[in-house]
PDB file of N, CA and C in Angstrom:
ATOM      1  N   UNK A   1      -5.916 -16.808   0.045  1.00  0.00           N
ATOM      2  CA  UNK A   1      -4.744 -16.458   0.843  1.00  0.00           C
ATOM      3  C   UNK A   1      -5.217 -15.811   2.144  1.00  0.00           C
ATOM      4  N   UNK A   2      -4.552 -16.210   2.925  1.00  0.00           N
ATOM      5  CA  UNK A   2      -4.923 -15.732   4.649  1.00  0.00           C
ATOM      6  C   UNK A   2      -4.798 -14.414   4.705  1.00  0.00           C
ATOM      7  N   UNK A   3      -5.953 -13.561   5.376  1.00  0.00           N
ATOM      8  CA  UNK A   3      -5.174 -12.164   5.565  1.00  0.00           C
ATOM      9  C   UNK A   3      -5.063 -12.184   6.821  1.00  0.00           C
ATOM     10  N   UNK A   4      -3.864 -11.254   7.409  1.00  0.00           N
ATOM     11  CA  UNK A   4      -4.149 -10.735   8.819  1.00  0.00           C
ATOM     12  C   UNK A   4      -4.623  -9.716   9.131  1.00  0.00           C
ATOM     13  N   UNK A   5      -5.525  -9.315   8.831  1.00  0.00           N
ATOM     14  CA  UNK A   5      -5.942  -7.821   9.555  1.00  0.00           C
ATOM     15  C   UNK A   5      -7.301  -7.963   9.715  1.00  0.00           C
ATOM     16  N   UNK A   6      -7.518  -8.928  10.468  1.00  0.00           N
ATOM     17  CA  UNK A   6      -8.837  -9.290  11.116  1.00  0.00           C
ATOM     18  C   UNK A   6     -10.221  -9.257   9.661  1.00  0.00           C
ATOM     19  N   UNK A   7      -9.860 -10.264   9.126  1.00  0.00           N
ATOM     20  CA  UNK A   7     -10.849 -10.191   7.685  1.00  0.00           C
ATOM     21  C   UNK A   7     -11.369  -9.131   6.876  1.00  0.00           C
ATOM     22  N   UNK A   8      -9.914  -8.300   6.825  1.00  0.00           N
ATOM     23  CA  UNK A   8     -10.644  -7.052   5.889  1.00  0.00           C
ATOM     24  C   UNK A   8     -10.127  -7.757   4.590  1.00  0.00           C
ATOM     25  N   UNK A   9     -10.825  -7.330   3.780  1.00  0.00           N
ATOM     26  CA  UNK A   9     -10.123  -7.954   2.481  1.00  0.00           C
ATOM     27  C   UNK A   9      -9.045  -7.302   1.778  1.00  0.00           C
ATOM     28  N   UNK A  10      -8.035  -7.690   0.948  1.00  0.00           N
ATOM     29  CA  UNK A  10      -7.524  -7.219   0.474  1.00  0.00           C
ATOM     30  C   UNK A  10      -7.639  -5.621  -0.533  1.00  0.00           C
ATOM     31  N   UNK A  11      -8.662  -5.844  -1.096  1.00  0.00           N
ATOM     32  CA  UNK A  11      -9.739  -5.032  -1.652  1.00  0.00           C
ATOM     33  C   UNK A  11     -10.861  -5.229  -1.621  1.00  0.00           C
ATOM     34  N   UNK A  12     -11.660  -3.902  -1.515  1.00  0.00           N
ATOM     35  CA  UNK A  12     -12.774  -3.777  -1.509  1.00  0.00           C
ATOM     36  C   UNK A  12     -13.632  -3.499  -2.372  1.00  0.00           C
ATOM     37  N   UNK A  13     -13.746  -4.252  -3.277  1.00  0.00           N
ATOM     38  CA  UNK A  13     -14.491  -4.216  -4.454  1.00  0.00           C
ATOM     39  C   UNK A  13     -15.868  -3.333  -4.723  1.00  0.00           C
ATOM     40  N   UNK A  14     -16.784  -2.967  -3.632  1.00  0.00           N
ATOM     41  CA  UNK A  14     -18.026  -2.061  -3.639  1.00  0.00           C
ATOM     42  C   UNK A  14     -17.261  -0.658  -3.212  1.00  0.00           C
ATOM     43  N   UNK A  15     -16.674  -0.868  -2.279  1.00  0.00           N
ATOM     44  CA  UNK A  15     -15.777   0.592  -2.372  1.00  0.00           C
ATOM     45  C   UNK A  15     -15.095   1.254  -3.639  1.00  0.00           C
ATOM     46  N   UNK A  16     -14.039   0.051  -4.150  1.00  0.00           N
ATOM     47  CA  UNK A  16     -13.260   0.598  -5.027  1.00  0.00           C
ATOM     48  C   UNK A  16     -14.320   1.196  -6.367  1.00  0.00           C
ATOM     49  N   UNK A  17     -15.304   0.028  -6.654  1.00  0.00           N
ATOM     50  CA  UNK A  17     -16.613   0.469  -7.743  1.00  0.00           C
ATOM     51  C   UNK A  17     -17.327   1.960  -7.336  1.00  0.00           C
ATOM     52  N   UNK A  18     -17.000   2.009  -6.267  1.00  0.00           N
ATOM     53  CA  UNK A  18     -18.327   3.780  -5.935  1.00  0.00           C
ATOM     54  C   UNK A  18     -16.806   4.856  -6.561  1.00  0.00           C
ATOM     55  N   UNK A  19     -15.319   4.570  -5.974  1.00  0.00           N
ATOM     56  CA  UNK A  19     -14.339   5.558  -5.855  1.00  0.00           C
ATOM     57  C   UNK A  19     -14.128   5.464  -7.698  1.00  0.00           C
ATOM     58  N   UNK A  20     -14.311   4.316  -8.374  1.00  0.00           N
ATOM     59  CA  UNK A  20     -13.861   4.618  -9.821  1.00  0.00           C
ATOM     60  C   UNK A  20     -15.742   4.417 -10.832  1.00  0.00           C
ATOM     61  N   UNK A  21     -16.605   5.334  -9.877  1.00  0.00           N
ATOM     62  CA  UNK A  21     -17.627   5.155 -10.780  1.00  0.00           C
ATOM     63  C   UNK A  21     -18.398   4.097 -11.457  1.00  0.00           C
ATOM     64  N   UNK A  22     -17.817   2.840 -11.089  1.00  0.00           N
ATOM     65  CA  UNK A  22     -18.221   1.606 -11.469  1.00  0.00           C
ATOM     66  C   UNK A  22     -17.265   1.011 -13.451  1.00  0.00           C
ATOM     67  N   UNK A  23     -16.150   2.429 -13.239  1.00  0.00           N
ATOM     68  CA  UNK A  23     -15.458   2.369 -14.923  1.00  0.00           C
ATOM     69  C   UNK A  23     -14.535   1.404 -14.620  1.00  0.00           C
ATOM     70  N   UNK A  24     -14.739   0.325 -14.830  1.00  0.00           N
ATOM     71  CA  UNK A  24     -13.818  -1.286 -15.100  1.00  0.00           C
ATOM     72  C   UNK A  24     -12.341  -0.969 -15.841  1.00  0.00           C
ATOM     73  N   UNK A  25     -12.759  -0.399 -16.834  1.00  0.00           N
ATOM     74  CA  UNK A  25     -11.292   0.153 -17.896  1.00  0.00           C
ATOM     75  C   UNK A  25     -10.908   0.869 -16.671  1.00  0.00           C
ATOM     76  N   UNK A  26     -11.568   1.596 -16.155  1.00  0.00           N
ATOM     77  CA  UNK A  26     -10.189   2.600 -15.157  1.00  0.00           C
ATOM     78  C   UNK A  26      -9.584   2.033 -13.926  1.00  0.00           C
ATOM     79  N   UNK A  27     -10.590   0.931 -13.501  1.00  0.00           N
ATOM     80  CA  UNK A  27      -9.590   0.008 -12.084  1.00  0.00           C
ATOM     81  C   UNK A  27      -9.034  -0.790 -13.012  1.00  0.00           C
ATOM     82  N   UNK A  28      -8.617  -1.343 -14.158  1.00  0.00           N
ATOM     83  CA  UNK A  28      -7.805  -2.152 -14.683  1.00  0.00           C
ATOM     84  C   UNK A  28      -6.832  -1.100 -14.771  1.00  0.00           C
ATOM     85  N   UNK A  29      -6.759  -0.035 -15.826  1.00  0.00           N
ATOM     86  CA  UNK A  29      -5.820   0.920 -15.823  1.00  0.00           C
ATOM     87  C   UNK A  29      -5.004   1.161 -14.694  1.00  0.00           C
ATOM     88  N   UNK A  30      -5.295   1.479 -13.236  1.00  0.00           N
ATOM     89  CA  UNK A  30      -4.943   2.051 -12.314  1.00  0.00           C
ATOM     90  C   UNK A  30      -4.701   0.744 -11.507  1.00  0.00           C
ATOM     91  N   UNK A  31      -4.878  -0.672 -11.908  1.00  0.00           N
ATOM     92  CA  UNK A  31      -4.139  -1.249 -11.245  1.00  0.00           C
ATOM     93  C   UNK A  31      -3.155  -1.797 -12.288  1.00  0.00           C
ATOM     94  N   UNK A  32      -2.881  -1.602 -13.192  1.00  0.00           N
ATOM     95  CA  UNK A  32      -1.608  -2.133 -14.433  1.00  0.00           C
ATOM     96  C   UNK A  32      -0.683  -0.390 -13.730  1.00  0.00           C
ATOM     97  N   UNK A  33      -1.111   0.647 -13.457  1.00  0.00           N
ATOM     98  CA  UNK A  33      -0.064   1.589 -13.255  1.00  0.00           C
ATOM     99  C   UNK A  33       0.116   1.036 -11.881  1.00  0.00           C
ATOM    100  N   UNK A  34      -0.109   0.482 -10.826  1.00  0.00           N
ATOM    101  CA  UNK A  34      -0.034   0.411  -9.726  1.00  0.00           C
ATOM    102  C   UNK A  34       1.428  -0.706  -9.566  1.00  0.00           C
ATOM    103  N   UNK A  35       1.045  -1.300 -10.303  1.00  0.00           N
ATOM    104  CA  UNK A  35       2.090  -2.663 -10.029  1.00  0.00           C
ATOM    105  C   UNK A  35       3.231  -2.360 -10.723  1.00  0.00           C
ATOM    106  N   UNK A  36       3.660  -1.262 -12.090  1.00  0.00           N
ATOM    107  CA  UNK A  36       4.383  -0.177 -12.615  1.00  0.00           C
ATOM    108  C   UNK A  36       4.898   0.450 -11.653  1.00  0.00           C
ATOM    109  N   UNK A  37       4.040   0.973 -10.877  1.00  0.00           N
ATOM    110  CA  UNK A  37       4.824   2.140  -9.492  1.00  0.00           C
ATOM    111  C   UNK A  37       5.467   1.694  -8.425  1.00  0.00           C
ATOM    112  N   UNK A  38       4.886   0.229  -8.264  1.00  0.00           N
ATOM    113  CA  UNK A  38       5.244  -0.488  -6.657  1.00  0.00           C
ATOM    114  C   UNK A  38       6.764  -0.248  -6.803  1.00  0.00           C
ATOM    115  N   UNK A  39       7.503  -0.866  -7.657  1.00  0.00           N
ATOM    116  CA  UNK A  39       8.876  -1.483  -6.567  1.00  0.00           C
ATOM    117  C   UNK A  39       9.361   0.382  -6.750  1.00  0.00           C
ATOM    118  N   UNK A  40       9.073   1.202  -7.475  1.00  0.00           N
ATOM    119  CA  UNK A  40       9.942   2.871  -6.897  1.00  0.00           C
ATOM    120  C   UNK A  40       9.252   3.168  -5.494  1.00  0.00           C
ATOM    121  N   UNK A  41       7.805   2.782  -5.003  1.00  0.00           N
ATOM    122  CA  UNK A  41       7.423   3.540  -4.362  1.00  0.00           C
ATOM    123  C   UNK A  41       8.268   2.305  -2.769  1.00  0.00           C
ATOM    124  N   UNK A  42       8.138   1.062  -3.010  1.00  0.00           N
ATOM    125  CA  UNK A  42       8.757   0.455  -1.950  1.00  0.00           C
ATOM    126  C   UNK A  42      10.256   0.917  -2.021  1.00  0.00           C
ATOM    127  N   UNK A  43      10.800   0.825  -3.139  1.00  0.00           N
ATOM    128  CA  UNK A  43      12.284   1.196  -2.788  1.00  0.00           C
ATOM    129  C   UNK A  43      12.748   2.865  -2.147  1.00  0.00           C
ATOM    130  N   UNK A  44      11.447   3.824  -2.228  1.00  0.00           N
ATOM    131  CA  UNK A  44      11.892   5.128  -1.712  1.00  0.00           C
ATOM    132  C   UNK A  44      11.687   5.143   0.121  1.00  0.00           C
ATOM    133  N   UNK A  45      10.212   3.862   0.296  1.00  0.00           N
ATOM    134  CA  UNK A  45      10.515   3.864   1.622  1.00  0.00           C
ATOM    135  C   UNK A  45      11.278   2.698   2.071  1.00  0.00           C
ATOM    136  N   UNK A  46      12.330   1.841   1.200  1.00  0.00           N
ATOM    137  CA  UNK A  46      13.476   1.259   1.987  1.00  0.00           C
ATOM    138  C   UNK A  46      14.299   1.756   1.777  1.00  0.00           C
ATOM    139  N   UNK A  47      14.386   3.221   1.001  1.00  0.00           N
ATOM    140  CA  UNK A  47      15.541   4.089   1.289  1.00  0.00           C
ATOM    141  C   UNK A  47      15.824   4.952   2.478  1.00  0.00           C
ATOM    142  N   UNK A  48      14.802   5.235   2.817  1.00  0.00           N
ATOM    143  CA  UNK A  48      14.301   6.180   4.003  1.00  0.00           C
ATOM    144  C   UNK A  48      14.810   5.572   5.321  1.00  0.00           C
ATOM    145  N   UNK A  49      14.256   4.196   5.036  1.00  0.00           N
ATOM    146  CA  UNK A  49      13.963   3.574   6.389  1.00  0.00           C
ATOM    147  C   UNK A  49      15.652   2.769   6.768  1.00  0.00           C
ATOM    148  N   UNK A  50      16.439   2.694   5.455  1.00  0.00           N
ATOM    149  CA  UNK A  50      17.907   2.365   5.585  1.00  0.00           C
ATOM    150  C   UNK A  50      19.066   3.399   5.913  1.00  0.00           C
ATOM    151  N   UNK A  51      18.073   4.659   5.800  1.00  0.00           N
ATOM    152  CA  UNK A  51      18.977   6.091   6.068  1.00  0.00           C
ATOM    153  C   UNK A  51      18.571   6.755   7.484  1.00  0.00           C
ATOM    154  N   UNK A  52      17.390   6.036   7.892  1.00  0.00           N
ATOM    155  CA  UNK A  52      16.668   6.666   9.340  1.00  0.00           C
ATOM    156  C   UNK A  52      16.692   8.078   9.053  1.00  0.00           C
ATOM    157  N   UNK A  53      15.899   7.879   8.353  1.00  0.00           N
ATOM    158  CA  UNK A  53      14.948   9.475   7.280  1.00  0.00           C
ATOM    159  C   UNK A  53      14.043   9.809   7.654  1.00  0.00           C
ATOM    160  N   UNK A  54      13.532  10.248   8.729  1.00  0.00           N
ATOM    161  CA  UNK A  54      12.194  10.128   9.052  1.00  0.00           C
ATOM    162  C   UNK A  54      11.176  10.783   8.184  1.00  0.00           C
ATOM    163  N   UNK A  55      11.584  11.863   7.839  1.00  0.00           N
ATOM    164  CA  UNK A  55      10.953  13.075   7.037  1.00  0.00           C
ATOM    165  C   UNK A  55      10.768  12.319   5.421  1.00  0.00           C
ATOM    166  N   UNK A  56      11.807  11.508   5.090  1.00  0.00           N
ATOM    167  CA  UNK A  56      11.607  10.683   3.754  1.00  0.00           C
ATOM    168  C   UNK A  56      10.406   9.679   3.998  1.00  0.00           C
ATOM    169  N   UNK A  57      10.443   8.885   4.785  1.00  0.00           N
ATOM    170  CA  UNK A  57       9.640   7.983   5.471  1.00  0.00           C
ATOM    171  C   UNK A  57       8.511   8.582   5.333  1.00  0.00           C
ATOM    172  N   UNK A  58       8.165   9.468   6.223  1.00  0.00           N
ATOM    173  CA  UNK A  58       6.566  10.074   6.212  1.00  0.00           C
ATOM    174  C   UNK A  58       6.285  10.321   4.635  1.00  0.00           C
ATOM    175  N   UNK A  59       7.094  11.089   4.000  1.00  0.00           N
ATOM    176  CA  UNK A  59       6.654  11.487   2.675  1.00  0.00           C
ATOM    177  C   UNK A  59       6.430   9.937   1.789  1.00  0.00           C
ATOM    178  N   UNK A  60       7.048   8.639   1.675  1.00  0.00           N
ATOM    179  CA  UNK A  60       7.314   8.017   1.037  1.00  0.00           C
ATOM    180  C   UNK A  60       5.794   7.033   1.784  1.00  0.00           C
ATOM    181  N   UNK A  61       5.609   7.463   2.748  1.00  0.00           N
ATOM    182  CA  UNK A  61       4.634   6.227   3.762  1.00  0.00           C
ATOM    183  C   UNK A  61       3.638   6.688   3.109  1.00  0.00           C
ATOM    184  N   UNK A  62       3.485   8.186   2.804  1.00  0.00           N
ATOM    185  CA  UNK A  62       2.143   8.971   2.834  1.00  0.00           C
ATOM    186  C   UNK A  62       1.680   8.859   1.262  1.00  0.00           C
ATOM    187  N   UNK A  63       2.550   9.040   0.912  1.00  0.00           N
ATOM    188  CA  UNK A  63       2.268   8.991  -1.076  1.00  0.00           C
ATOM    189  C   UNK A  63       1.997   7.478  -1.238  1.00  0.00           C
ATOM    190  N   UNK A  64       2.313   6.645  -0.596  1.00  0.00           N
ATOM    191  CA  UNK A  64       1.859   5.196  -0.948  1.00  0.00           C
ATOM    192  C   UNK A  64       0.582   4.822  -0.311  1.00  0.00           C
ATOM    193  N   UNK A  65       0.767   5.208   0.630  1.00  0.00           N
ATOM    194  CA  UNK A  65      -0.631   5.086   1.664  1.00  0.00           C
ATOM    195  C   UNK A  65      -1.836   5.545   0.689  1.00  0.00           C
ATOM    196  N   UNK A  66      -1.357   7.102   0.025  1.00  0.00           N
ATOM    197  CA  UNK A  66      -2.808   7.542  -0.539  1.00  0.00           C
ATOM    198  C   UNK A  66      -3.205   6.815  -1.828  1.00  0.00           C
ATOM    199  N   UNK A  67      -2.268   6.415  -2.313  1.00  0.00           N
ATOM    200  CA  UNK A  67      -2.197   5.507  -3.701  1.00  0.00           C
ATOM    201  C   UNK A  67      -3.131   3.655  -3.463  1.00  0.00           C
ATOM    202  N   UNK A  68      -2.529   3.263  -1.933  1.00  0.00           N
ATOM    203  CA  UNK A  68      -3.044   2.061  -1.511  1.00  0.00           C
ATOM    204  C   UNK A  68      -4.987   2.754  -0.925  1.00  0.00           C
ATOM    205  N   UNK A  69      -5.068   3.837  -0.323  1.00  0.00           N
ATOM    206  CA  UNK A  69      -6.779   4.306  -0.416  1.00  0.00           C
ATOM    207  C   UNK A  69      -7.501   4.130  -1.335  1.00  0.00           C
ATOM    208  N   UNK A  70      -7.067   4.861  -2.449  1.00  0.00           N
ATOM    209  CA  UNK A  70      -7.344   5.247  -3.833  1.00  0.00           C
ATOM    210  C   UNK A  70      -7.987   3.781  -4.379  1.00  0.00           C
ATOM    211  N   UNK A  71      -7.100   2.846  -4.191  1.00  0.00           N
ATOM    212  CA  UNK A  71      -7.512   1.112  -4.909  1.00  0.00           C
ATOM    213  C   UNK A  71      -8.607   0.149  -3.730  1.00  0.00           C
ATOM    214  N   UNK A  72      -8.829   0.973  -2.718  1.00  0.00           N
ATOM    215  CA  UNK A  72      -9.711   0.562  -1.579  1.00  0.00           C
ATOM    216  C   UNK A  72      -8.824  -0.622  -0.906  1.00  0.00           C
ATOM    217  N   UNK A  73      -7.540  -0.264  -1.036  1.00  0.00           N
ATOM    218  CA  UNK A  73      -6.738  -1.564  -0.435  1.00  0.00           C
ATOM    219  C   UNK A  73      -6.507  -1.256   1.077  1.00  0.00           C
ATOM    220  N   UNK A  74      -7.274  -1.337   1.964  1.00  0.00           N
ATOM    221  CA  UNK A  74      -6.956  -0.997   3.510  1.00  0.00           C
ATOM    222  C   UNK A  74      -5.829  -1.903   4.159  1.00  0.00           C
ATOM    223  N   UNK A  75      -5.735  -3.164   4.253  1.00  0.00           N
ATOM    224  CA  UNK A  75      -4.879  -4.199   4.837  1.00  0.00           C
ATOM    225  C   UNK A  75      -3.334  -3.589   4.282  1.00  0.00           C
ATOM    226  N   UNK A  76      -3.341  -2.659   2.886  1.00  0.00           N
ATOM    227  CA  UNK A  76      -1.929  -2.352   2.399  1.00  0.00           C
ATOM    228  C   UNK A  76      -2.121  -0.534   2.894  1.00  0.00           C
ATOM    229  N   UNK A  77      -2.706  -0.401   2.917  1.00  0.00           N
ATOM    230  CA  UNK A  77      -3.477   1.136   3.398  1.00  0.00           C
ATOM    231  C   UNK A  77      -2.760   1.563   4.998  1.00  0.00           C
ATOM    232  N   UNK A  78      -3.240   0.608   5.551  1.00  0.00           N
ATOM    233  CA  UNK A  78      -3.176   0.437   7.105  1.00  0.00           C
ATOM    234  C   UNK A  78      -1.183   0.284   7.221  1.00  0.00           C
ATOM    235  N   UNK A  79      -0.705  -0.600   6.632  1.00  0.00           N
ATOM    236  CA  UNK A  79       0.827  -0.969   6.426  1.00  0.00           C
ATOM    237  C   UNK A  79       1.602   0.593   5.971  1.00  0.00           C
ATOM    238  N   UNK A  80       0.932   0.322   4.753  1.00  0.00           N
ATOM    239  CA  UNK A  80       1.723   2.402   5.035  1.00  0.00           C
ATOM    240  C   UNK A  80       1.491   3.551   5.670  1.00  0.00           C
ATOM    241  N   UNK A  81       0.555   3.424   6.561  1.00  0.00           N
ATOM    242  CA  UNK A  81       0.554   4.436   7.387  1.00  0.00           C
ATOM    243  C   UNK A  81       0.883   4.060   8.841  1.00  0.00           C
ATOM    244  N   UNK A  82       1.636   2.836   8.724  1.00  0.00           N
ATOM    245  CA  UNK A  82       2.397   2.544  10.190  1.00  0.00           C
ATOM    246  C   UNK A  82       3.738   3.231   9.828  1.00  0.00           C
ATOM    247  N   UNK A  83       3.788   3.053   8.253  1.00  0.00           N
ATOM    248  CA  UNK A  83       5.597   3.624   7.895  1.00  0.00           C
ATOM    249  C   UNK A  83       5.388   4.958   8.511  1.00  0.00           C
ATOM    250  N   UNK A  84       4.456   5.802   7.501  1.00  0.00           N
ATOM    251  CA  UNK A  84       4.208   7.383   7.364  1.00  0.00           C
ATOM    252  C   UNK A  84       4.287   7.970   8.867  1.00  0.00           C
ATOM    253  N   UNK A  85       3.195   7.262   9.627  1.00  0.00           N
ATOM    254  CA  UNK A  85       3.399   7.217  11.550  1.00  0.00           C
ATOM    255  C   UNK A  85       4.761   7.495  12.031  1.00  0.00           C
ATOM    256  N   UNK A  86       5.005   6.182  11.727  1.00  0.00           N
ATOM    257  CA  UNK A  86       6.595   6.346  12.044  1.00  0.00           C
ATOM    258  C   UNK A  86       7.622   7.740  11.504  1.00  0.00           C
ATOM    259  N   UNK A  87       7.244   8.109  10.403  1.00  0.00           N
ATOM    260  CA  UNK A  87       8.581   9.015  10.072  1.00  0.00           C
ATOM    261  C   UNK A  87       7.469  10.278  10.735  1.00  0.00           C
ATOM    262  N   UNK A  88       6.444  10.445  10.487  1.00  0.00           N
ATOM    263  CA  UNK A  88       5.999  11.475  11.221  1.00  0.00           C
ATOM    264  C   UNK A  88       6.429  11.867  13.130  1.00  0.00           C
ATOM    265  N   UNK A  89       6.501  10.699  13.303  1.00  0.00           N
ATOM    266  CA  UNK A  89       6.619  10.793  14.720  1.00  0.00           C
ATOM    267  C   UNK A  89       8.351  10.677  15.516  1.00  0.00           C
ATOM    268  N   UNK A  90       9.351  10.708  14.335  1.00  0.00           N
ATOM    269  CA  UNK A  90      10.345  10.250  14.259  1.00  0.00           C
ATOM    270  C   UNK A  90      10.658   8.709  15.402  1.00  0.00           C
ATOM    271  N   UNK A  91      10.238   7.874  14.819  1.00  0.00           N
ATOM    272  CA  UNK A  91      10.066   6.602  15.776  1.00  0.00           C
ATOM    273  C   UNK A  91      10.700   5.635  14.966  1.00  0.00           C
ATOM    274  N   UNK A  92      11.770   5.236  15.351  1.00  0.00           N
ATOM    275  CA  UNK A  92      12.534   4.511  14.599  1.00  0.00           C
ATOM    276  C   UNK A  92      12.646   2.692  14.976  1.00  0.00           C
ATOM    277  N   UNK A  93      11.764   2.789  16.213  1.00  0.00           N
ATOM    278  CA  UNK A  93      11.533   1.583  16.381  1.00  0.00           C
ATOM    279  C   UNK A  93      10.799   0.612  15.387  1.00  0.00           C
ATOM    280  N   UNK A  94      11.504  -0.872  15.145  1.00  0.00           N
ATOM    281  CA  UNK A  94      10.611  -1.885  14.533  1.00  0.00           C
ATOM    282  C   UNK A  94      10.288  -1.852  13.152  1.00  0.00           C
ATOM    283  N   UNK A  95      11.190  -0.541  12.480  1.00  0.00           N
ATOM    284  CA  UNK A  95      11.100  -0.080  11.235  1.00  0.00           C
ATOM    285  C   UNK A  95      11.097  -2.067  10.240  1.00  0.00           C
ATOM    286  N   UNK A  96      11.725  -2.396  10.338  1.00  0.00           N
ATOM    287  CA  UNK A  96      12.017  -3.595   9.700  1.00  0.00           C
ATOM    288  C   UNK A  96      10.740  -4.466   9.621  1.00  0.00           C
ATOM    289  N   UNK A  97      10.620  -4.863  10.787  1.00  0.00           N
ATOM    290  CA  UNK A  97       8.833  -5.240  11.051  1.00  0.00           C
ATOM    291  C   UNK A  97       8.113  -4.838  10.001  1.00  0.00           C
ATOM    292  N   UNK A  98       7.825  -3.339  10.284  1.00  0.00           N
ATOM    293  CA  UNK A  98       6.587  -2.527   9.635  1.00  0.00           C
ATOM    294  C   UNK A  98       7.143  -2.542   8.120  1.00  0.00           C
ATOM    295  N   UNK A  99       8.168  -2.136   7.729  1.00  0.00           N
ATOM    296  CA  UNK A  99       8.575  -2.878   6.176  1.00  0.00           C
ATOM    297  C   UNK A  99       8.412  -4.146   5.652  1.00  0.00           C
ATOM    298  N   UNK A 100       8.789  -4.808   6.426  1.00  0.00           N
ATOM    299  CA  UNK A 100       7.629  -6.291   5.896  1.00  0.00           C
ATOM    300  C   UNK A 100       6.865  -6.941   5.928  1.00  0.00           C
ATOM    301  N   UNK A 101       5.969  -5.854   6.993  1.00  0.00           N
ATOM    302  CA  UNK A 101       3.931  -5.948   6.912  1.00  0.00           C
ATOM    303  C   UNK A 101       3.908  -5.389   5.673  1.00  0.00           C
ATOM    304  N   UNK A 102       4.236  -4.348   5.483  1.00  0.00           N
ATOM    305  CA  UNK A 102       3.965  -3.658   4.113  1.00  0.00           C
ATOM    306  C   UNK A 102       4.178  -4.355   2.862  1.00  0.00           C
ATOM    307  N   UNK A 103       5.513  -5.064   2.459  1.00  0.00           N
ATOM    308  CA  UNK A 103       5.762  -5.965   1.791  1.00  0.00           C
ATOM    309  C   UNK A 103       4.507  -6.960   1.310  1.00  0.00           C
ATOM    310  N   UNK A 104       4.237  -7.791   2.492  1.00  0.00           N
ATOM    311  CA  UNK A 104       3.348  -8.725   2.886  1.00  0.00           C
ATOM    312  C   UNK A 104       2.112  -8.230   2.361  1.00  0.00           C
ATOM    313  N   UNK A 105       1.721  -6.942   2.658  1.00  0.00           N
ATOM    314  CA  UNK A 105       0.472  -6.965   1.897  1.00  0.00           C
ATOM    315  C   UNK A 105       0.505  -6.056   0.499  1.00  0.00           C
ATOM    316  N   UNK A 106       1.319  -5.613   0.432  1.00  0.00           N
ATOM    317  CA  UNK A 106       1.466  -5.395  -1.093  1.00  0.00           C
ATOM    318  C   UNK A 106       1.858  -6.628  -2.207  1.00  0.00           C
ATOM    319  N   UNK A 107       2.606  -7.749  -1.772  1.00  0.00           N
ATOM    320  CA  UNK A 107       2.068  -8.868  -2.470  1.00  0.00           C
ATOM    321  C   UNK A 107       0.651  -9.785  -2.342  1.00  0.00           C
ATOM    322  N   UNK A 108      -0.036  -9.274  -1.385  1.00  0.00           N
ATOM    323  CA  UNK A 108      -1.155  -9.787  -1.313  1.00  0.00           C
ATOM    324  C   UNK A 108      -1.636  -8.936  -2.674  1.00  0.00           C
ATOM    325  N   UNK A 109      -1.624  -7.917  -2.236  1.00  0.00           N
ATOM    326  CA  UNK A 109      -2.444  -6.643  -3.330  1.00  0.00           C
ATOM    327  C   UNK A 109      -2.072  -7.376  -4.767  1.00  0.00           C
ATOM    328  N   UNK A 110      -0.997  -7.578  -4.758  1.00  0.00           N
ATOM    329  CA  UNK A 110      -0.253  -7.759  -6.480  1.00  0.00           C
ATOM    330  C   UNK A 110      -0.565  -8.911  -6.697  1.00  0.00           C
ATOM    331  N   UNK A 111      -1.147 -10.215  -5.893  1.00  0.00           N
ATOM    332  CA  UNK A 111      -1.651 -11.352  -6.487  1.00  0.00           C
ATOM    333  C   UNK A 111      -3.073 -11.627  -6.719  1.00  0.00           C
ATOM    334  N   UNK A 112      -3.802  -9.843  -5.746  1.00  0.00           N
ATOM    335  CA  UNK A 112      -4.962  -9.806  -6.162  1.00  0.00           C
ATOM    336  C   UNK A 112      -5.309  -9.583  -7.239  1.00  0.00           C
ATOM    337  N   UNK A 113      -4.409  -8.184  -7.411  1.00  0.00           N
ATOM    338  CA  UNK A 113      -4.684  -7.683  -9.106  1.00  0.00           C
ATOM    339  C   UNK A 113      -4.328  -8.488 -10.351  1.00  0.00           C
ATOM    340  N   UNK A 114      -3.291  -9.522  -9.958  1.00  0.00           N
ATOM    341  CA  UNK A 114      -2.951 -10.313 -10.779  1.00  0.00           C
ATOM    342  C   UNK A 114      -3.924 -11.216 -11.720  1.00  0.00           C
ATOM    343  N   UNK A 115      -5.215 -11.751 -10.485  1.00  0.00           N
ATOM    344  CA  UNK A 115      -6.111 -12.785 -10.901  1.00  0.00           C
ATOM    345  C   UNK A 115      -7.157 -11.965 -11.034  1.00  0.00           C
ATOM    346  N   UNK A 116      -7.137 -10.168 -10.796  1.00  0.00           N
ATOM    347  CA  UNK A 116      -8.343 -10.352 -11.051  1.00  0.00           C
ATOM    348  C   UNK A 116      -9.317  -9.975 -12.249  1.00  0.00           C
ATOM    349  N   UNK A 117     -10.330 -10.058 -12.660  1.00  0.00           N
ATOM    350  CA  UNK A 117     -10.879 -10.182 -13.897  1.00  0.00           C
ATOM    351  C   UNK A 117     -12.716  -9.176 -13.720  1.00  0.00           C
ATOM    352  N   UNK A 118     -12.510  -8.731 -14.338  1.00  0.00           N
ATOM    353  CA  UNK A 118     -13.844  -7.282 -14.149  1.00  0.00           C
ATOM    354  C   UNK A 118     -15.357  -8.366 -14.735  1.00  0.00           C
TER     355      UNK A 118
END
């Protein structure tokens, strides 16, 4: 699948191996809770972003953002911290856009984890 963010990968597999110790059971674990958490953590920032929340936004950009670090997912990493940006900076421009970059690569993320195999 094509990415756009200038060939970073979806995940980073030598990254994510140094951040979980090289423990396979625990990036399987933490990506079976991940795909569990997605649609609350997308639906708190399309709540935000349907209420022009900024302060929800940042909080909702930022807790996903650190959750998308955590799995070495930058391309979905980078997407929530255009949200978090945004409510930090109260910038309400293009919100829609930046909600469905985010989208976009959180189904990238979820068809990564889907296929992938330790």
């Amino acid at each position: 699948m094509p990415d756009s963010n200038k060939g970073d990968p979806v995940v980073d597999l030598d990254e994510l191996k140094e951040i979980m110790d090289n423990d396979m059971e625990l990036i399987q674990d933490c990506f079976a809770e991940f795909l569990t958490d997605l649609p609350d953590l997308l639906g708190e920032i399309q709540t935000a972003i349907s209420q022009k929340d900024a302060g929800k936004m940042n909080t909702a950009g930022h807790k996903l953002k650190g959750t998308l670090k955590y799995l070495a997912a930058e391309p979905a990493a980078k997407a929530a911290q255009a949200i978090e940006s945004a409510g930090s900076n109260h910038d309400l421009e293009n919100l829609d856009e930046k909600f469905l970059t985010l989208e976009k690569e959180c189904q990238n993320l979820t068809a990564f984890i889907e296929g992938f195999t330790p």
